[in-house]
C-alpha atoms as a PDB file:
ATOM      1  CA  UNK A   1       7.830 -18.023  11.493  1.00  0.00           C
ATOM      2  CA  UNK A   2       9.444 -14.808  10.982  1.00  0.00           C
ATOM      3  CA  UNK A   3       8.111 -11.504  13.688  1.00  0.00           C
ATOM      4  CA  UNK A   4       5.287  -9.524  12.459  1.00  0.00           C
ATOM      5  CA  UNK A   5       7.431  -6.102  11.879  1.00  0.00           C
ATOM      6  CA  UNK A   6       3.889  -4.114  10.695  1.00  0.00           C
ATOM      7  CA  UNK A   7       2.483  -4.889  14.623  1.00  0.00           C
ATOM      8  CA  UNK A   8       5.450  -3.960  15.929  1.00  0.00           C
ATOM      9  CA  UNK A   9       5.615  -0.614  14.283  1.00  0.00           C
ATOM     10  CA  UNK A  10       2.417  -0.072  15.236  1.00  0.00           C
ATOM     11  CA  UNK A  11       2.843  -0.220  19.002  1.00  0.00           C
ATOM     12  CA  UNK A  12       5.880   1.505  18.485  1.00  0.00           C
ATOM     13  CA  UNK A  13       3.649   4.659  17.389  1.00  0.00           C
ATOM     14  CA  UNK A  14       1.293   4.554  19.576  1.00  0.00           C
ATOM     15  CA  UNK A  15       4.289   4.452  22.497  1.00  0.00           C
ATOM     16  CA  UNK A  16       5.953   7.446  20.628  1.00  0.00           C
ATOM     17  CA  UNK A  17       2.768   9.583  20.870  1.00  0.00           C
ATOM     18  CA  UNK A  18       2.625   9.303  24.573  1.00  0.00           C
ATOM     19  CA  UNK A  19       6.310  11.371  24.686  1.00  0.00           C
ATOM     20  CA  UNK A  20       4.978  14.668  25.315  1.00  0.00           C
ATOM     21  CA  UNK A  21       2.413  13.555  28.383  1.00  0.00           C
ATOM     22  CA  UNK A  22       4.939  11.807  29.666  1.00  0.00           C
ATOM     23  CA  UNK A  23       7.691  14.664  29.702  1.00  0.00           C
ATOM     24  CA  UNK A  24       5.285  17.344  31.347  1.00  0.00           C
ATOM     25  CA  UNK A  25       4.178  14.306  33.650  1.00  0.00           C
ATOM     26  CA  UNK A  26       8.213  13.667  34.957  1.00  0.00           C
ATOM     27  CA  UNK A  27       8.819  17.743  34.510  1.00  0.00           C
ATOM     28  CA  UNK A  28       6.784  18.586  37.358  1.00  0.00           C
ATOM     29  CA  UNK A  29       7.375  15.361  39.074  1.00  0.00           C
ATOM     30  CA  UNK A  30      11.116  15.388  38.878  1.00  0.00           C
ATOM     31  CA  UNK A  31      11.882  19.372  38.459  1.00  0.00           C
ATOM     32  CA  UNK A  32       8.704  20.723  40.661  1.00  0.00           C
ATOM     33  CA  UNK A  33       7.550  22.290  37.258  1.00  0.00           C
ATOM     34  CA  UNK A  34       4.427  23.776  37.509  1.00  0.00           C
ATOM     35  CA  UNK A  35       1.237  22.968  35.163  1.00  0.00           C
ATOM     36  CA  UNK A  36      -0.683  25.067  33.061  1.00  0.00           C
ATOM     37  CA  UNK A  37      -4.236  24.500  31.904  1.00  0.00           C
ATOM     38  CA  UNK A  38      -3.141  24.510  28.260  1.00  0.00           C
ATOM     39  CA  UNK A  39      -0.640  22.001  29.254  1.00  0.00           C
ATOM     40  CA  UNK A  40      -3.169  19.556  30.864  1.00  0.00           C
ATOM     41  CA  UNK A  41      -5.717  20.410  28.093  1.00  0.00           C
ATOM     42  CA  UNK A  42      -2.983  18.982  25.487  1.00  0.00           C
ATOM     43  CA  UNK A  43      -2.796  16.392  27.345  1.00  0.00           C
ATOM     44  CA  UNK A  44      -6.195  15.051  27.351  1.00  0.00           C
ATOM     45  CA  UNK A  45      -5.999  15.846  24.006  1.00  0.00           C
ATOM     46  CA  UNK A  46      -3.199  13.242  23.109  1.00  0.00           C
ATOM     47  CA  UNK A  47      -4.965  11.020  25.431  1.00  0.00           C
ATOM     48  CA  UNK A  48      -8.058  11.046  23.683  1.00  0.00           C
ATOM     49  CA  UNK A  49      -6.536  10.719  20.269  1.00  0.00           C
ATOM     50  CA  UNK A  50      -4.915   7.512  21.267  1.00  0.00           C
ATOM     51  CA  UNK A  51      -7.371   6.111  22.998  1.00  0.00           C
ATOM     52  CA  UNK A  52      -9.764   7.204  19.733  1.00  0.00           C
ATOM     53  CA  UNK A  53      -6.740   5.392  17.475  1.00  0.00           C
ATOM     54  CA  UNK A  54      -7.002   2.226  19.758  1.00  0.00           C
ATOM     55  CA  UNK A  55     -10.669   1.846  19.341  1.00  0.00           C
ATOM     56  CA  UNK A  56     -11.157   2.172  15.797  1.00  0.00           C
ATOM     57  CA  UNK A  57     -11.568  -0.902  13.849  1.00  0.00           C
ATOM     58  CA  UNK A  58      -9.525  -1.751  10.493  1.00  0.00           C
ATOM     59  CA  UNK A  59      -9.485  -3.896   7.774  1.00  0.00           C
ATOM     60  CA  UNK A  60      -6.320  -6.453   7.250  1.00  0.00           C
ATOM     61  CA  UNK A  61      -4.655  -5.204   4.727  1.00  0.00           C
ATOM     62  CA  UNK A  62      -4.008  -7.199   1.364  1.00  0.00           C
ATOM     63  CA  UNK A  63      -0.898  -8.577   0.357  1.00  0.00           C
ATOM     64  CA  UNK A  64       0.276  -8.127  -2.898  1.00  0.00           C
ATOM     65  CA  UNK A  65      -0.444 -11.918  -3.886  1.00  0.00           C
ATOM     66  CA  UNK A  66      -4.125 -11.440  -3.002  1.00  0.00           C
ATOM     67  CA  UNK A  67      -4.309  -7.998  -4.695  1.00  0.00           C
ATOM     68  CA  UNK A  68      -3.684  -9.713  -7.566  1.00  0.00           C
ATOM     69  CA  UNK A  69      -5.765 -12.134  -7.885  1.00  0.00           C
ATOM     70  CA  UNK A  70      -8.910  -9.534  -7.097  1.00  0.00           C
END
């Protein structure tokens, strides 16, 4: 019934970690910036650390109801 607030949060992050690829992306779009190795090296990095994020499985976590009764 009520929104799942834990799913939310959690697309939220993975959003908020694409900020910097997406500010060098519009700086040298929008201001004719221009881009340095390090810069695209970073990121691939982010990049890779989301996509590595995304791909890993995990386990539900346990309410506190069925906590207690293991």
């Amino acid at each position: 019934m009520g929104m799942d607030f834990r799913n939310q949060m959690g697309n939220t992050t993975r959003f908020s970690n694409l900020i910097p690829v997406y500010t060098i992306r519009f700086a040298f779009w929008l201001l004719d910036e221009s881009l340095t190795s390090s810069q695209l090296m970073a990121c691939g990095l982010i990049l890779s650390g989301v996509v590595l994020g995304q791909s890993r499985r995990r386990k539900a976590p346990l309410n506190a109801a069925q906590e207690a009764v293991e």
